[in-house]
Protein backbone atom coordinates (compact mmCIF):
# COMPACT_ATOMS: atom_id res chain seq x y z
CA UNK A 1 0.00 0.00 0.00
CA UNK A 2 2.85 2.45 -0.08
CA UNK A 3 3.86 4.75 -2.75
CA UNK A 4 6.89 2.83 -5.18
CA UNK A 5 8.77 6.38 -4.23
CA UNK A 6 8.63 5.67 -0.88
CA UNK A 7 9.70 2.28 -0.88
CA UNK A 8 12.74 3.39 -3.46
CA UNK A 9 13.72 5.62 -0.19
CA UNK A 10 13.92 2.95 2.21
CA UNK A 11 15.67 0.66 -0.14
CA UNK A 12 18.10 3.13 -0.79
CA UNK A 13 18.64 3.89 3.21
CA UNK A 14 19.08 0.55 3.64
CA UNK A 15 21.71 0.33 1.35
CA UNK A 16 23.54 2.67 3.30
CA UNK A 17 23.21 1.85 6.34
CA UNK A 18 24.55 -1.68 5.12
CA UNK A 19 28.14 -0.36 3.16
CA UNK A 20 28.41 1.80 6.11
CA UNK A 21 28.54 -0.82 8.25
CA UNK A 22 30.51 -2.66 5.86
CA UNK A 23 33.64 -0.06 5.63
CA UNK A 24 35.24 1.32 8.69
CA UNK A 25 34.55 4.99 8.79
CA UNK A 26 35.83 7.43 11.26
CA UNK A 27 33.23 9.93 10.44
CA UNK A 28 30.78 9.67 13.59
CA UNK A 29 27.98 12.58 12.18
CA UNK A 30 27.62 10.31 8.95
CA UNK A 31 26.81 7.20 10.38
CA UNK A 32 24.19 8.93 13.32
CA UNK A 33 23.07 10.83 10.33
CA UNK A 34 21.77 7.89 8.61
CA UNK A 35 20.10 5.53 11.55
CA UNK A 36 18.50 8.75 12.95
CA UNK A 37 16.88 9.19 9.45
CA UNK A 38 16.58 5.16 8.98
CA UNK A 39 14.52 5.17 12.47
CA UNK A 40 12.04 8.21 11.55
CA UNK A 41 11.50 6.48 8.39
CA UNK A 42 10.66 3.50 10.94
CA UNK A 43 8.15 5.32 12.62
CA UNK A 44 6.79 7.32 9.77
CA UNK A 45 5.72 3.72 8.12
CA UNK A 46 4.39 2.58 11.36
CA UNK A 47 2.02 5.36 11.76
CA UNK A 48 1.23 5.06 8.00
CA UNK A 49 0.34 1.10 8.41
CA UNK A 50 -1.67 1.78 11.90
CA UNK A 51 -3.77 4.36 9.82
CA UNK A 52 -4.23 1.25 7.30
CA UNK A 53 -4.78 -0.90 10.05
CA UNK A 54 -7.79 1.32 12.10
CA UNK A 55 -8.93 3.60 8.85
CA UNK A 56 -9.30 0.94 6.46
CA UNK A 57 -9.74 -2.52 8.59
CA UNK A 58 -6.82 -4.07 7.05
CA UNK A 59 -5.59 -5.39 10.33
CA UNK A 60 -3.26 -8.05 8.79
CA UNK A 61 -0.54 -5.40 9.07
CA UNK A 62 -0.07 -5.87 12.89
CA UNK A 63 2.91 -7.92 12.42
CA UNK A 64 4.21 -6.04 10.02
CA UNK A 65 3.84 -2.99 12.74
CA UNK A 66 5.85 -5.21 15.50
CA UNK A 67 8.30 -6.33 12.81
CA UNK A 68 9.04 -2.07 12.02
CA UNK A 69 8.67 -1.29 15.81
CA UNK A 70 11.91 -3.89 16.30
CA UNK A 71 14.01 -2.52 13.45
CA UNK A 72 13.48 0.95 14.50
CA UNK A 73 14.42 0.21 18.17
CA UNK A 74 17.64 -1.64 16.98
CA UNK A 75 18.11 1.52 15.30
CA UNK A 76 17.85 3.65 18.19
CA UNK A 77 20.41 0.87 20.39
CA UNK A 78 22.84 1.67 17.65
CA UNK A 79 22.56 5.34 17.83
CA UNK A 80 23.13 4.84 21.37
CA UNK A 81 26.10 2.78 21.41
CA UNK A 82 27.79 4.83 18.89
């Protein structure tokens, strides 16, 4: 149910959060930079998939809730720890 645009964002995030993690940086603002905007993103499709979930009755998206409430958390813990 989400826009193709949107999803190209997230795909695209992900990527970097992954060859960040891959390659040793030093550069401390980059990487924060990127899981502070990876966990908004979190959130922002969370509250788009509750509105799904209430507005239109599609509650099959519950897990998919949890499943974004996890990754955004983890995202948070590594904010923290770094």
């Amino acid at each position: 149910m989400n826009d193709k645009r949107l999803d190209l964002a997230i795909i695209i995030l992900g990527l970097l959060i992954m060859l960040d993690s891959l390659f040793t940086k030093k550069h401390r603002g980059w990487r924060m930079f990127i899981l502070i905007v990876g966990a908004w993103t979190m959130w922002f499709l969370i509250g788009i998939q509750l509105g799904h979930a209430f507005g239109a009755g599609e509650y099959r998206m519950d897990l998919t809730v949890i499943g974004e409430t996890v990754i955004s958390i983890l995202c948070l813990y590594c904010i923290y720890q770094s």
